[in-house]
N, C-alpha and C. Protein backbone atom coordinates (compact mmCIF):
# COMPACT_ATOMS: atom_id res chain seq x y z
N UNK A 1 -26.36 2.77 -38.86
CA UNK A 1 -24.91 2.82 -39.00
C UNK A 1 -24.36 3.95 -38.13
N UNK A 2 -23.49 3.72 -37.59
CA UNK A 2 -22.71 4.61 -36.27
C UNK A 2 -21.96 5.50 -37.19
N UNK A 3 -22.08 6.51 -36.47
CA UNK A 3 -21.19 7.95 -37.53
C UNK A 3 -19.43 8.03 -37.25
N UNK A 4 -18.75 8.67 -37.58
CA UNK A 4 -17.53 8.56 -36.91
C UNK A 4 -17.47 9.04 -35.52
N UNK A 5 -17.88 10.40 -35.53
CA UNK A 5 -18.02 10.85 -34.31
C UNK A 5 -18.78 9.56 -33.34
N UNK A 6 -19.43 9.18 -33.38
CA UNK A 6 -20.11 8.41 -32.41
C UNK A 6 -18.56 6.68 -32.22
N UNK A 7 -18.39 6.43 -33.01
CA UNK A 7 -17.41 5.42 -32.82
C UNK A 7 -16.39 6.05 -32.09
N UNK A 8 -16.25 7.51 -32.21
CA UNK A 8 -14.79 7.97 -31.70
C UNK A 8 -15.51 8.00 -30.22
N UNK A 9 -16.26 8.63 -29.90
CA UNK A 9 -17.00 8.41 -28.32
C UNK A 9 -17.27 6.99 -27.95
N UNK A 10 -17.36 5.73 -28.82
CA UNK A 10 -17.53 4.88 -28.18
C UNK A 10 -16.03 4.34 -27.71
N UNK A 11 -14.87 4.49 -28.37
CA UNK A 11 -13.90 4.12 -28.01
C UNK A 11 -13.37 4.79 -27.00
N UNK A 12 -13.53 5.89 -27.27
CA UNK A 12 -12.92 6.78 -25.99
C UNK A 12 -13.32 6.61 -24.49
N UNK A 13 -14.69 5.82 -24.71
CA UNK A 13 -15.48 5.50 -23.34
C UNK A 13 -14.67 4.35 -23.08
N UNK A 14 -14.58 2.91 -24.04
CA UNK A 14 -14.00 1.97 -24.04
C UNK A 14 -12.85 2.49 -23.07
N UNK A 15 -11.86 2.67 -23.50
CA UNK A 15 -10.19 3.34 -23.10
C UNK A 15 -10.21 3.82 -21.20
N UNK A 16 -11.62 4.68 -21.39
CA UNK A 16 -11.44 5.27 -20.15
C UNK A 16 -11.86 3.98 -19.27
N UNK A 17 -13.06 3.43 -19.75
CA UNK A 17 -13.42 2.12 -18.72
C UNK A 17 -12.20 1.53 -18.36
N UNK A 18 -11.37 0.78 -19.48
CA UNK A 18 -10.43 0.08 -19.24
C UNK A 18 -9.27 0.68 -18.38
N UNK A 19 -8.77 1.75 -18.97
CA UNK A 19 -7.79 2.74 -17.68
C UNK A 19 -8.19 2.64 -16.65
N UNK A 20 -9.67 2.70 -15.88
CA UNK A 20 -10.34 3.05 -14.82
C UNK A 20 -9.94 1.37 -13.78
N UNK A 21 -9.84 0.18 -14.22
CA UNK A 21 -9.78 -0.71 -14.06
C UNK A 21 -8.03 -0.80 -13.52
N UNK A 22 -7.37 0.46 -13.91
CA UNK A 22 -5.79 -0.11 -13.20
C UNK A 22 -5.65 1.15 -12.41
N UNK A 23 -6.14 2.45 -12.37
CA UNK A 23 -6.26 3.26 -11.35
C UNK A 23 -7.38 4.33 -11.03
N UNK A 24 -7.43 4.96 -9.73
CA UNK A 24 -8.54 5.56 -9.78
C UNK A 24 -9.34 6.20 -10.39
N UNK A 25 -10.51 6.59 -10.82
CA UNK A 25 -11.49 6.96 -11.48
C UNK A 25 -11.07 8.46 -11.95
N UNK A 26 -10.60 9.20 -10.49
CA UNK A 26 -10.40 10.60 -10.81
C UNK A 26 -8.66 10.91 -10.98
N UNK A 27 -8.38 9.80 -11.86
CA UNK A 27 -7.04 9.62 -12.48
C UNK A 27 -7.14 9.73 -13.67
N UNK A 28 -8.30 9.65 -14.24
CA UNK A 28 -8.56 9.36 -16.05
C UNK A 28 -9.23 10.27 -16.18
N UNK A 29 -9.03 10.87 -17.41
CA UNK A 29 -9.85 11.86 -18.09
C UNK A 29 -10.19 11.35 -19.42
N UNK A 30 -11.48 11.33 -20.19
CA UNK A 30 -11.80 10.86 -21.37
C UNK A 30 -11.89 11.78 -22.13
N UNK A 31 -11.42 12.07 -23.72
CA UNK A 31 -11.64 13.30 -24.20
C UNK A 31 -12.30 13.94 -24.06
N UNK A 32 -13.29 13.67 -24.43
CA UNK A 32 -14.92 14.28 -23.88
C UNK A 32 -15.63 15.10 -22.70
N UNK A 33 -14.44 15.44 -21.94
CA UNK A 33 -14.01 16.12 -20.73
C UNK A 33 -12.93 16.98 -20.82
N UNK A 34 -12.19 17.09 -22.01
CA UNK A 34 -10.80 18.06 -22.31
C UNK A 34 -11.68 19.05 -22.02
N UNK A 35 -10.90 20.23 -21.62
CA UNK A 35 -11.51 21.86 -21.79
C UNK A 35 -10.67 22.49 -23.28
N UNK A 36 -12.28 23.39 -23.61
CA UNK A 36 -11.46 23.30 -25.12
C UNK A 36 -10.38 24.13 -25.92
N UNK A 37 -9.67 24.69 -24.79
CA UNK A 37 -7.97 25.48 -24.77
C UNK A 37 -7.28 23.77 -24.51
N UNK A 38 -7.46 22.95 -24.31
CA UNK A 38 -6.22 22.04 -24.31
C UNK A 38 -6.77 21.17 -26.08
N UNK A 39 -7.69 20.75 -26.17
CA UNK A 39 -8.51 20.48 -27.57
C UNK A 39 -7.26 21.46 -28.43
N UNK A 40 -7.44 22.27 -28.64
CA UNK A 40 -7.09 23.89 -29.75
C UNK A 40 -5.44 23.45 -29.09
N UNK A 41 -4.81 23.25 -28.46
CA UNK A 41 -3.73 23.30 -28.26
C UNK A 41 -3.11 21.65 -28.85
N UNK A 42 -3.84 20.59 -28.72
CA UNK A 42 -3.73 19.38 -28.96
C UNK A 42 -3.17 19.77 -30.56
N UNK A 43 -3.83 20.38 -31.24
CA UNK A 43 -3.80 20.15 -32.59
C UNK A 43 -4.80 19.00 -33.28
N UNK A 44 -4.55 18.87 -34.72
CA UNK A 44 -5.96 17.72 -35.11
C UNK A 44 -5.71 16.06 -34.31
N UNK A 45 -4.71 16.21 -33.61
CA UNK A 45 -4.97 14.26 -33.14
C UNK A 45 -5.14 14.50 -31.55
N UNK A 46 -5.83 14.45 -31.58
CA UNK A 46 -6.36 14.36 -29.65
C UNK A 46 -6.45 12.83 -29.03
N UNK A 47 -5.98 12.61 -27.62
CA UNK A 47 -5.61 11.39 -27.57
C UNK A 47 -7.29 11.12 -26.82
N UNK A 48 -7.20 9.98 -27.14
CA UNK A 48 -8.64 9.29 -26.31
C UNK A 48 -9.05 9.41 -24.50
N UNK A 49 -7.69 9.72 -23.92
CA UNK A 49 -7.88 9.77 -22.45
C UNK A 49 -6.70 10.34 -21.77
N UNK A 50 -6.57 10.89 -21.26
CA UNK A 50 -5.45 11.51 -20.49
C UNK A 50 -5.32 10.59 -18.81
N UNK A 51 -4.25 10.15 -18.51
CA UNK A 51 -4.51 9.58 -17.14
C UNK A 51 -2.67 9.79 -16.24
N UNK A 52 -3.28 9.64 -15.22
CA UNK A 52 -1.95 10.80 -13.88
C UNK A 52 -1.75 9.38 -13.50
N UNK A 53 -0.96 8.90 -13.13
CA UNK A 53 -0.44 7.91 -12.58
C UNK A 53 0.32 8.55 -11.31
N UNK A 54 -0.20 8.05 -10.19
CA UNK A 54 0.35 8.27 -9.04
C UNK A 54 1.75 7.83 -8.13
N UNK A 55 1.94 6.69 -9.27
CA UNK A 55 3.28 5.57 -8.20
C UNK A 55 3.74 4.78 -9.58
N UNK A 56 4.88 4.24 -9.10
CA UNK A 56 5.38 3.43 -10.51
C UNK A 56 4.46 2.23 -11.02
N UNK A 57 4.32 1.43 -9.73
CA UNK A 57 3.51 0.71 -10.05
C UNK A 57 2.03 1.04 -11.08
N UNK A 58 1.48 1.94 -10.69
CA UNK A 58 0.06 2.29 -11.60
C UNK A 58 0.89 3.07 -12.80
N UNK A 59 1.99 3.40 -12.84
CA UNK A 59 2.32 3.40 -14.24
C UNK A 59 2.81 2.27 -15.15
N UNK A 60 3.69 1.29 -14.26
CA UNK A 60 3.72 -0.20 -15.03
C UNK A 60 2.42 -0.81 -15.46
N UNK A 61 1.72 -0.69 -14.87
CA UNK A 61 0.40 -1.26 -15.26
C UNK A 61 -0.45 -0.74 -16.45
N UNK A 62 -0.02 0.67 -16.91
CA UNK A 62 -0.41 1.15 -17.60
C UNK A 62 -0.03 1.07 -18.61
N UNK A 63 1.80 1.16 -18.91
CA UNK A 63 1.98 1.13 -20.36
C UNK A 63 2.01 -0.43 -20.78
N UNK A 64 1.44 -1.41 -19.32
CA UNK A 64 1.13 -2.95 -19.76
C UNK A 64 0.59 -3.09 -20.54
N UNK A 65 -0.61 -2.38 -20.24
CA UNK A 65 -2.04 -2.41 -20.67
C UNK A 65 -1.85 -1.54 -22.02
N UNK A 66 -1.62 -0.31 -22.61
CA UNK A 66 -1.36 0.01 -23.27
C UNK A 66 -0.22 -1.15 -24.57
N UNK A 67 0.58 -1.90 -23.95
CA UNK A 67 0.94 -2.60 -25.06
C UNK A 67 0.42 -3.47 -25.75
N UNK A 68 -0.51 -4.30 -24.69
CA UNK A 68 -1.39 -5.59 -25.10
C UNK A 68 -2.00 -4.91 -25.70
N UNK A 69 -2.65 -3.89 -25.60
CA UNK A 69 -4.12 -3.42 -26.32
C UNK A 69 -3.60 -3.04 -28.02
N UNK A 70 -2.05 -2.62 -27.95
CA UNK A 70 -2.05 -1.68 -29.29
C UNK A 70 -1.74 -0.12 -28.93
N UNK A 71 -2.11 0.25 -27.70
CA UNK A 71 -2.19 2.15 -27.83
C UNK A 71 -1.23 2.73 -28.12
N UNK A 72 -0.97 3.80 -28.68
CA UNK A 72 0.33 4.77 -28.33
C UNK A 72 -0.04 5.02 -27.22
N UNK A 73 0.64 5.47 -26.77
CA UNK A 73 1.21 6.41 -25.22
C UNK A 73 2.19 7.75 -25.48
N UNK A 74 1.85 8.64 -24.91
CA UNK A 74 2.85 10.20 -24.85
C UNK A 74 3.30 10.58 -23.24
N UNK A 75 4.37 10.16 -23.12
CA UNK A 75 4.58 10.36 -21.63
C UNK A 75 4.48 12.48 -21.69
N UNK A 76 4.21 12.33 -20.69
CA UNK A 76 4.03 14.25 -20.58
C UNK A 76 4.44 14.43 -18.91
N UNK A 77 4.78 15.41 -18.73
CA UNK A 77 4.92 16.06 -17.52
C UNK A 77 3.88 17.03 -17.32
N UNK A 78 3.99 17.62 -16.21
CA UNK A 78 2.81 18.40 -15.71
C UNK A 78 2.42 19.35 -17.01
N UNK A 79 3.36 20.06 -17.18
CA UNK A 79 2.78 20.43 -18.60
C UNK A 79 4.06 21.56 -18.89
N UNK A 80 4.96 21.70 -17.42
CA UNK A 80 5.72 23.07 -17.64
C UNK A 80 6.98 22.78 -18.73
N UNK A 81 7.55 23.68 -18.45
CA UNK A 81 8.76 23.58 -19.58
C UNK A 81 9.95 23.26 -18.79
């Protein structure tokens, strides 16, 4: 029987595969790659993948994909204020 932790890594891999499929590879980040000052800053709900969208298009595609699937989405900016 799979532990939680291990289901939460299998999905999170899931997410990133699938993201990886509408833009480049070194566009997605999978949690499992956060550094752990953004983790501690997240608070307890950390999202499964972080991904930069370069052009509108690879962002239409994204919150596509994000609707069919079910995901939330958090639009963010670079991070400033």
């Amino acid at each position: 029987m799979l532990t939680a932790g291990q289901i939460t890594i299998i999905l999170a891999l899931l997410l990133t595969a699938a993201l990886a499929t509408l833009v480049p590879n070194d566009q997605v980040i999978d949690s499992s790659q956060f550094p752990a000052w953004l983790v501690q800053a997240l608070g307890p709900v950390v999202p499964g993948a972080l991904v930069y969208p370069q052009s509108e298009a690879e962002l239409a595609a994204i919150i596509s994909c994000a609707y069919r699937q079910g995901w939330r989405v958090l639009p963010c900016g670079n991070g400033s204020k």
